[in-house]
Protein backbone atom coordinates (compact mmCIF):
# COMPACT_ATOMS: atom_id res chain seq x y z
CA UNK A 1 105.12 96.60 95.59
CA UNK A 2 104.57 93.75 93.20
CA UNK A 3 102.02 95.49 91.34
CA UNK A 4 103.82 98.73 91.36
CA UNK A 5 106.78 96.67 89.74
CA UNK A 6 104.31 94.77 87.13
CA UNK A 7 102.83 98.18 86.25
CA UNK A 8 106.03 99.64 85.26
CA UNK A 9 107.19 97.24 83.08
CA UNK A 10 103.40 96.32 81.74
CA UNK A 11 101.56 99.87 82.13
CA UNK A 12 98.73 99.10 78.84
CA UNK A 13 98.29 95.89 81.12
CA UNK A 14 95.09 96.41 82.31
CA UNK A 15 94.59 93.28 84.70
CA UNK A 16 97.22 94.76 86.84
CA UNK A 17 96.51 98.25 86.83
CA UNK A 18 92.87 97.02 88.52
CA UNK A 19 94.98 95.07 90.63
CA UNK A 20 96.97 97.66 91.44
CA UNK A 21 94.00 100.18 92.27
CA UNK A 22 92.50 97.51 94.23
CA UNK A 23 95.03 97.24 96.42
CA UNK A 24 95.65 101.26 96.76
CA UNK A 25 92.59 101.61 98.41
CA UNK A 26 92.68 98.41 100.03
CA UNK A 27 95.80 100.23 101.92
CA UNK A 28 94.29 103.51 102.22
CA UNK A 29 95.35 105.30 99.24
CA UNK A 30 91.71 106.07 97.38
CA UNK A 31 93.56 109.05 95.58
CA UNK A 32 96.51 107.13 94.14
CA UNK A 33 93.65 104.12 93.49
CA UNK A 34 91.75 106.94 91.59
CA UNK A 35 94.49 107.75 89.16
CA UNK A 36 95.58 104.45 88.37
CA UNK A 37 91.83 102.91 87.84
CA UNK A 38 91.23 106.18 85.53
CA UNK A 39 94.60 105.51 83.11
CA UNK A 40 93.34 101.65 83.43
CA UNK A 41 89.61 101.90 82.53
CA UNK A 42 88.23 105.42 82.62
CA UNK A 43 84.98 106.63 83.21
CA UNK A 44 83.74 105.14 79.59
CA UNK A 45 85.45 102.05 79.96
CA UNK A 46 83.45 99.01 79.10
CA UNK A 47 85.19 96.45 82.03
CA UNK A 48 82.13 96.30 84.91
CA UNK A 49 84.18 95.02 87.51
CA UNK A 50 87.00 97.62 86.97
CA UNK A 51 84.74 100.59 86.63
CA UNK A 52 83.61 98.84 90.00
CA UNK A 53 87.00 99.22 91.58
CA UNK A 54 87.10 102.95 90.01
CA UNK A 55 84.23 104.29 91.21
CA UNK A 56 84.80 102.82 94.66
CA UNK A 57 88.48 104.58 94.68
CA UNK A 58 86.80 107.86 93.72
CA UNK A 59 83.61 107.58 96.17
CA UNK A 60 86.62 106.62 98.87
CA UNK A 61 88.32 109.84 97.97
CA UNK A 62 85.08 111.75 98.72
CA UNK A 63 83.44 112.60 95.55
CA UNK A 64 80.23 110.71 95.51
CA UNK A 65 79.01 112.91 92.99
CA UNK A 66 81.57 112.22 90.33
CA UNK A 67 81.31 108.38 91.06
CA UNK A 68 77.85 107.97 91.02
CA UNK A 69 78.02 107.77 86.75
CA UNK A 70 81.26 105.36 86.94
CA UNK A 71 79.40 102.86 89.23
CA UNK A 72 75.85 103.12 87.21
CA UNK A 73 77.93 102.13 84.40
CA UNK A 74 79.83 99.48 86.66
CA UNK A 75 76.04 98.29 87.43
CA UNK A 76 75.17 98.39 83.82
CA UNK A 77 78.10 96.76 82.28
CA UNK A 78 78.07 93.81 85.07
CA UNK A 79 74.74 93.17 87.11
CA UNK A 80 75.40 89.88 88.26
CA UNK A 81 78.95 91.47 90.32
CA UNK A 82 77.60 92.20 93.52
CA UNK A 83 80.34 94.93 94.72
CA UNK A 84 79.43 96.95 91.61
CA UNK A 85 76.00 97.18 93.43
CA UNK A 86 77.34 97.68 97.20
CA UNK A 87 79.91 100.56 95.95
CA UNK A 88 76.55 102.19 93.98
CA UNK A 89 74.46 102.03 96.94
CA UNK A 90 76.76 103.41 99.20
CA UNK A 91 77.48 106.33 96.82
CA UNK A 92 74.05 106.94 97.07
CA UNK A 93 73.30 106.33 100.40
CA UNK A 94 76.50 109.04 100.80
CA UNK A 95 74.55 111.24 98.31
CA UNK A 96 71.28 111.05 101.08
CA UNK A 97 69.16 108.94 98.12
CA UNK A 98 68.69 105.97 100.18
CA UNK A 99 65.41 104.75 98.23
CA UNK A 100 67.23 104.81 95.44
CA UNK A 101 70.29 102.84 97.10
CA UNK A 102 67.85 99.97 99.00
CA UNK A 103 67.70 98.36 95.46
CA UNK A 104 70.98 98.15 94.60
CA UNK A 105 72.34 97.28 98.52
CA UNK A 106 69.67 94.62 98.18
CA UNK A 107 70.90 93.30 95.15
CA UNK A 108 74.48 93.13 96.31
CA UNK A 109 73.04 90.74 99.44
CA UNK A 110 71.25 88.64 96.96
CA UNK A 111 74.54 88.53 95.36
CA UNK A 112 76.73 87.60 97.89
């Protein structure tokens, strides 16, 4: 609730609008976490650990496909944050490309 109160009188604040997403999901709301994480950083957005956040909402509202990109350019944009790497290889390990996930769930247990 305190996020949904700081986002309505800060929406352009983009800090809480991740916050807010993360905490969506984190209570089982991927699709509402989707929509907020796209008006905060959108699928071009150049923030690694919020595109992070975005493309975990929209692989945990069961589009893989569509997150895939968002979390390559979560990797990209942030190597060194290991949940950019988990949420990428699980999207592809959802996606049935588990070579290509090993790397990147390795990475993320390096990481952490």
């Amino acid at each position: 609730a305190v996020y949904e109160e700081l986002a309505a009188e800060r929406p352009d604040d983009l800090d809480v609008l991740i916050e807010l997403g993360r905490c969506q999901i984190d209570l089982g709301d991927p699709i509402a976490a989707r929509e907020t994480l796209r008006r905060a950083v959108g699928p071009a957005g150049t923030d690694g650990g919020g595109l992070a956040i975005y493309g975990r909402a929209v692989l945990e509202a069961g589009d893989p496909a569509a997150a895939e990109p968002i979390l390559r350019r979560a990797v990209a944009l942030a190597p060194h944050y290991g949940a950019a790497h988990f949420a990428l290889g699980s999207c592809l390990g959802r996606l049935g490309r588990h070579a290509e996930a090993k790397p990147h769930l390795d990475a993320a247990a390096r990481i952490y």
